[in-house]
Structures are given as structure tokens and as C-alpha cells.
N, C-alpha and C. Protein backbone atom coordinates (compact mmCIF):
# COMPACT_ATOMS: atom_id res chain seq x y z
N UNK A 1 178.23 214.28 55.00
CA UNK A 1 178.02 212.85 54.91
C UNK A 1 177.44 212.53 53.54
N UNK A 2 178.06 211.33 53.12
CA UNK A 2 177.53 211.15 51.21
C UNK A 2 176.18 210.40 51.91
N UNK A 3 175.80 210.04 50.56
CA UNK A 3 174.40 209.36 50.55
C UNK A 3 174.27 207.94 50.74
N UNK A 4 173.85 207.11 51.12
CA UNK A 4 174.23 206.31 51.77
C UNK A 4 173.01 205.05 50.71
N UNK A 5 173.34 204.11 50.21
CA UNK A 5 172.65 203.16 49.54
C UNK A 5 171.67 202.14 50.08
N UNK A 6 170.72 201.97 49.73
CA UNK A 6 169.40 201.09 50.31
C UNK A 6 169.70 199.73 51.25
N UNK A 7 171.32 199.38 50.45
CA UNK A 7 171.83 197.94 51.29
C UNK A 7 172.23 198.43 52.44
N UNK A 8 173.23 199.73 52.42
CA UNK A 8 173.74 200.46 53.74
C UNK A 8 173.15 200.75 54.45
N UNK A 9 171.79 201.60 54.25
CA UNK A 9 170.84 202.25 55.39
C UNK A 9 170.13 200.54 55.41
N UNK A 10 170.06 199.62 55.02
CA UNK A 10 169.18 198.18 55.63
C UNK A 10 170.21 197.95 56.60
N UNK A 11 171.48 197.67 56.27
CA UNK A 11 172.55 197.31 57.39
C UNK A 11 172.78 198.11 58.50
N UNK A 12 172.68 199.59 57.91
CA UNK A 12 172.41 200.27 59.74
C UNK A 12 171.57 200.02 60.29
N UNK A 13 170.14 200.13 59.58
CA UNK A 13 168.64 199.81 60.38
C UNK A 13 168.75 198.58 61.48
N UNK A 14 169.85 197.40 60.87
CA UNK A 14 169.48 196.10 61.07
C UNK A 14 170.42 196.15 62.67
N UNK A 15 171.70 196.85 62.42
CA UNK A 15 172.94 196.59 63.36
C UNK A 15 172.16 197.49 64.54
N UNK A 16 171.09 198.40 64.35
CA UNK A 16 170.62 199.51 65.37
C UNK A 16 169.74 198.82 66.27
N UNK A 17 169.16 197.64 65.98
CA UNK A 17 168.46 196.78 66.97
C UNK A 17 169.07 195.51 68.00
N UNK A 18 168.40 195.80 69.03
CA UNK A 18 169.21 195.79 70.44
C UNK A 18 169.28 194.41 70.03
N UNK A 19 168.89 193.58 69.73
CA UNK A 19 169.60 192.18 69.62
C UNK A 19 170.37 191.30 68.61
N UNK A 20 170.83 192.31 67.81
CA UNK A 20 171.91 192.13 66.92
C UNK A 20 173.33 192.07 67.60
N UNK A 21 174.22 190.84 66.89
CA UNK A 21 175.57 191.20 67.55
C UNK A 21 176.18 190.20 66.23
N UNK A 22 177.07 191.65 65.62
CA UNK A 22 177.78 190.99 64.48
C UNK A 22 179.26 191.44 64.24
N UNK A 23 179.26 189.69 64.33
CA UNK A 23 180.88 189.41 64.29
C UNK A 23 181.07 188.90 63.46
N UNK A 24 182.84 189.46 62.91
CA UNK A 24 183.02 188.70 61.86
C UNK A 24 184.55 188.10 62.07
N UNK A 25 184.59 186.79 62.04
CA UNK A 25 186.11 186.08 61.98
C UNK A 25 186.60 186.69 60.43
N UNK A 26 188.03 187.12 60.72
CA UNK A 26 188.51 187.40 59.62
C UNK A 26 190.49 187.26 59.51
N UNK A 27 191.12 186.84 58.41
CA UNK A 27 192.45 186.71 58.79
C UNK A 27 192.81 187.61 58.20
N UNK A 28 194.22 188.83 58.90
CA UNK A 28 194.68 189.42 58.38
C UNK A 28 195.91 189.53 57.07
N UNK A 29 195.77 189.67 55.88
CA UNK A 29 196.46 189.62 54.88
C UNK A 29 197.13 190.92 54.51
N UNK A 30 198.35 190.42 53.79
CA UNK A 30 199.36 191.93 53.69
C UNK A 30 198.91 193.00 52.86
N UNK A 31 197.79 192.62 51.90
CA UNK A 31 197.06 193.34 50.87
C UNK A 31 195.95 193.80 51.13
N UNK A 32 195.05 192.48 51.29
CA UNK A 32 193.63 192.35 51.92
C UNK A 32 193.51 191.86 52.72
N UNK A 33 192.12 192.03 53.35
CA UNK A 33 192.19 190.88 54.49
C UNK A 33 190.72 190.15 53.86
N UNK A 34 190.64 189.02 54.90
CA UNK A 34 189.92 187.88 53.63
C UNK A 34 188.92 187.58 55.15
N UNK A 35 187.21 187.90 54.87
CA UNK A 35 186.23 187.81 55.81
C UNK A 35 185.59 186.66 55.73
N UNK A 36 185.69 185.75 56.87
CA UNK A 36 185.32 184.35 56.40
C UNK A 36 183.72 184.02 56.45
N UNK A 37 182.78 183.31 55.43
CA UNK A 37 181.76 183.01 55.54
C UNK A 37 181.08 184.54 55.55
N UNK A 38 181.04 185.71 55.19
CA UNK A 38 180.48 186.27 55.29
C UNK A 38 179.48 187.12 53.28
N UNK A 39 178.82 186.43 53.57
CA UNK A 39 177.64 187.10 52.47
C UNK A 39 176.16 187.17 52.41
N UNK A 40 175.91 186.57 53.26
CA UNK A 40 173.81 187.18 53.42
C UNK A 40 173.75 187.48 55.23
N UNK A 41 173.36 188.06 55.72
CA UNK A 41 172.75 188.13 56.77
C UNK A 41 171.05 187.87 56.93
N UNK A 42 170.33 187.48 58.00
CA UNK A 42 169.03 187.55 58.11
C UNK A 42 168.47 188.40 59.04
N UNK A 43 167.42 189.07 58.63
CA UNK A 43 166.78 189.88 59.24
C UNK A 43 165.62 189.31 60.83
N UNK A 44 164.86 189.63 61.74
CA UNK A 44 164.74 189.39 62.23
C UNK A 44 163.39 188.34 62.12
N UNK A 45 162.14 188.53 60.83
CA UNK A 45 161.87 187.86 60.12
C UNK A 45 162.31 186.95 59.44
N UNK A 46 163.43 186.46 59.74
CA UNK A 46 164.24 185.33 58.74
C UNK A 46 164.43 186.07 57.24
N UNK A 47 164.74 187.38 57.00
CA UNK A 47 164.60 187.20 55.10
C UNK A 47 165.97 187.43 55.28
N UNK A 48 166.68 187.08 54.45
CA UNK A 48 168.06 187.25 53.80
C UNK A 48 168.51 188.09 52.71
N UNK A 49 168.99 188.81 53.43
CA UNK A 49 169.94 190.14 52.52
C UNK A 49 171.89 189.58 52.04
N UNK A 50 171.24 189.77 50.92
CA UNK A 50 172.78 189.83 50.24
C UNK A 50 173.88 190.90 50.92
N UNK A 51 175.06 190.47 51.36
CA UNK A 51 175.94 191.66 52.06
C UNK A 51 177.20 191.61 50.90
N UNK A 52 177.80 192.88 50.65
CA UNK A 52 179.00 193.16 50.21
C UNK A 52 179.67 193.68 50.99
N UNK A 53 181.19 193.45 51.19
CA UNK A 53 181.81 193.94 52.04
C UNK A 53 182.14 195.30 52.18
N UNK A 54 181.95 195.83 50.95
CA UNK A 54 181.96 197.40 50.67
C UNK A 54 181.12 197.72 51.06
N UNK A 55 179.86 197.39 51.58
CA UNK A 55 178.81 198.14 52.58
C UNK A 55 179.58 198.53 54.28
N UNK A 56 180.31 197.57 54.30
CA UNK A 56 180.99 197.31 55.56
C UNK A 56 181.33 198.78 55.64
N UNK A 57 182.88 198.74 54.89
CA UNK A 57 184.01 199.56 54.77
C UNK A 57 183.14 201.04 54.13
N UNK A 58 182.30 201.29 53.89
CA UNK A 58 181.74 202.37 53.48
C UNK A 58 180.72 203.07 55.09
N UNK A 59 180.47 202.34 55.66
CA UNK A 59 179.97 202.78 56.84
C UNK A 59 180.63 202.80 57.73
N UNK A 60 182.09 202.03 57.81
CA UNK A 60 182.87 202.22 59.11
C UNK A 60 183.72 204.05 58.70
N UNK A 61 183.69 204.14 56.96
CA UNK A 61 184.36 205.05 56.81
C UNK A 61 183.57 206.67 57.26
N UNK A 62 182.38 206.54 57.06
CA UNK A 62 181.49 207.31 57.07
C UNK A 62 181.28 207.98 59.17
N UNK A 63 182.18 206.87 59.57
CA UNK A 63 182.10 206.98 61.02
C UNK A 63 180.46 206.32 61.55
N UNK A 64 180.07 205.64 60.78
CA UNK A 64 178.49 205.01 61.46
C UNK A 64 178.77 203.96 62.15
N UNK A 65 179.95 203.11 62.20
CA UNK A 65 179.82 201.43 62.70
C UNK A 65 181.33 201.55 63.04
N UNK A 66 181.85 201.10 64.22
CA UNK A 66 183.12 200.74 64.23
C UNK A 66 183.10 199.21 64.98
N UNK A 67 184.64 198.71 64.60
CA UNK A 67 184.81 197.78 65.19
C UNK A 67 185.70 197.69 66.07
N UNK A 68 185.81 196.45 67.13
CA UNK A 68 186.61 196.20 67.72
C UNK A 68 186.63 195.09 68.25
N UNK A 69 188.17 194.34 68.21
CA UNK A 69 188.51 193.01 68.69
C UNK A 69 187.93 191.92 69.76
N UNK A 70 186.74 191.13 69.30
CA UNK A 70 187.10 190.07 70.76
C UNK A 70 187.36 188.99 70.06
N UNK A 71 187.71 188.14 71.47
CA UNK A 71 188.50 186.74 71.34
C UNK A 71 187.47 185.60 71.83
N UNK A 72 187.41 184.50 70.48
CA UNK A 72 186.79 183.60 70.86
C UNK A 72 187.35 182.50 71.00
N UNK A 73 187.86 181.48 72.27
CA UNK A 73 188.69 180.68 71.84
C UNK A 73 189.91 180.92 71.01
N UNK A 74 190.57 181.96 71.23
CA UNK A 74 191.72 182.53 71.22
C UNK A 74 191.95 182.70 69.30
N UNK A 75 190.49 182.85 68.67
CA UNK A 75 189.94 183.00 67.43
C UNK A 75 189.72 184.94 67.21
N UNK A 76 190.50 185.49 66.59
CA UNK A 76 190.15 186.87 66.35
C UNK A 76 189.00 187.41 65.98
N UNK A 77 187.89 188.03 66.01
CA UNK A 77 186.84 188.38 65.66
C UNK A 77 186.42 189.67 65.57
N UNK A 78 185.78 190.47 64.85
CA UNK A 78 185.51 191.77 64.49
C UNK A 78 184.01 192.26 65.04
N UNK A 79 184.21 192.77 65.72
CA UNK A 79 182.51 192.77 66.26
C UNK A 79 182.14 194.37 66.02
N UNK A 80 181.01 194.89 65.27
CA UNK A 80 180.99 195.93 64.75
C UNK A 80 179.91 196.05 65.72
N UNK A 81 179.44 198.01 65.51
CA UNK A 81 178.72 198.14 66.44
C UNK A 81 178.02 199.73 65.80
N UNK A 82 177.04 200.44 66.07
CA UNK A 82 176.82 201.47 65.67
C UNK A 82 177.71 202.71 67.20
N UNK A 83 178.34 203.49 66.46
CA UNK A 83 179.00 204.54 67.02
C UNK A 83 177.49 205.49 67.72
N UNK A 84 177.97 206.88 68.20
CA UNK A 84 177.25 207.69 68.24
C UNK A 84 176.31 208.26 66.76
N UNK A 85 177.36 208.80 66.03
CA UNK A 85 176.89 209.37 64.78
C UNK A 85 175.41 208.07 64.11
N UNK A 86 176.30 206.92 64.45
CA UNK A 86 174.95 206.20 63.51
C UNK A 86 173.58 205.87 64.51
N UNK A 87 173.78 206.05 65.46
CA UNK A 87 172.37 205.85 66.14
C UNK A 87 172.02 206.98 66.68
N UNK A 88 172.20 208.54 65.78
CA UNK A 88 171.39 209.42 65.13
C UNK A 88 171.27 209.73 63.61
N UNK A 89 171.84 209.21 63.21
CA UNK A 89 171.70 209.08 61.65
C UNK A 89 170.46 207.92 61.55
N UNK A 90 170.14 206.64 62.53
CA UNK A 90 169.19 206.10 62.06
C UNK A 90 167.88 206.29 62.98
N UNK A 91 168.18 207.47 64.24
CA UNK A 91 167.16 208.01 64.58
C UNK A 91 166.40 208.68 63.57
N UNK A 92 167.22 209.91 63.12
CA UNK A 92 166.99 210.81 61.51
C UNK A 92 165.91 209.95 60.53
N UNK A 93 166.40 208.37 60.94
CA UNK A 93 165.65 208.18 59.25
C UNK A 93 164.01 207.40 59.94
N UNK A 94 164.49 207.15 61.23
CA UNK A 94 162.84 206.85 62.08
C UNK A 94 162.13 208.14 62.13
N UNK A 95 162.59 209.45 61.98
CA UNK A 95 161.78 210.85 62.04
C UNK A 95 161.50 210.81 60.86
N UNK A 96 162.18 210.65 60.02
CA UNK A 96 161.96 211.09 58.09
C UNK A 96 160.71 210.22 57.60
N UNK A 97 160.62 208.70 58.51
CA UNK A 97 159.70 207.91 57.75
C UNK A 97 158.51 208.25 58.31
């Protein structure tokens, strides 16, 4: 597993608590696909973290977060989630601290 960047391990920390649920509307494009409204999230304190989508795609690759489809109002949505691997990878970093 590579090393994982201060925004990435904040975004696992953040997705690992039980009352997080993050979805993302997004339309599929033949190149890219284009994530709507998505660039700060807030923490549970209200502070706001800048998100890049390459934090995304770097942790789903890593096998920490996957997604999968629900329907809102017949609206596509991406609802990510921590896998196995990442909710011991961010057990790991509650032992390390």
C-alpha cells in the first residue's frame, strides 16, 4: 500500500465515522465523468476541507472506499463507503496515534 496524503488519511478518518453518508450525483461522460457540486466537505465541527477528486480515485484505487449506486428520485448517485481494508487501515492509524 503507497503512502497515503494528509487530505486522504482526513477523508478516510472522516468517511470512518458512523454518521457520515457521502454521496455524490455525478453524470457519466465518454472521457470523464463530471462530479456535480463537489469541492469542500465539513467536518463534524463545521470546518471545511478542500476535496480533490483525486483523493477520491486514489483511495477507491488503493481498495479503502468503494462505491455503489443508489437512486434518488430516479437521480444516479455514488455513495462511497469504507471497505474492509479501510476500516483497518484507519483502525492502524487510531493505534499509531
Amino acid at each position: 500500500m503507497s503512502k497515503l496524503t494528509k487530505e486522504q488519511i482526513r477523508l478516510l478518518i472522516w468517511l470512518s465515522q458512523p454518521e457520515t453518508i457521502f454521496e455524490v450525483s455525478r453524470e457519466d461522460g465518454f472521457m470523464d465523468d463530471k462530479y456535480n457540486g463537489l469541492h469542500t466537505y465539513k467536518n463534524s465541527e463545521g470546518l471545511r476541507y478542500k476535496f480533490d477528486i483525486r483523493t477520491l480515485y486514489c483511495l477507491e484505487g488503493e481498495g479503502l472506499i468503494e462505491g455503489s449506486y443508489v437512486y434518488h428520485f430516479s437521480i444516479a448517485w455514488e455513495r462511497y463507503t469504507l471497505t474492509q481494508e479501510g476500516h483497518v487501515y484507519v483502525s492502524m492509524l487510531a493505534i499509531a496515534c
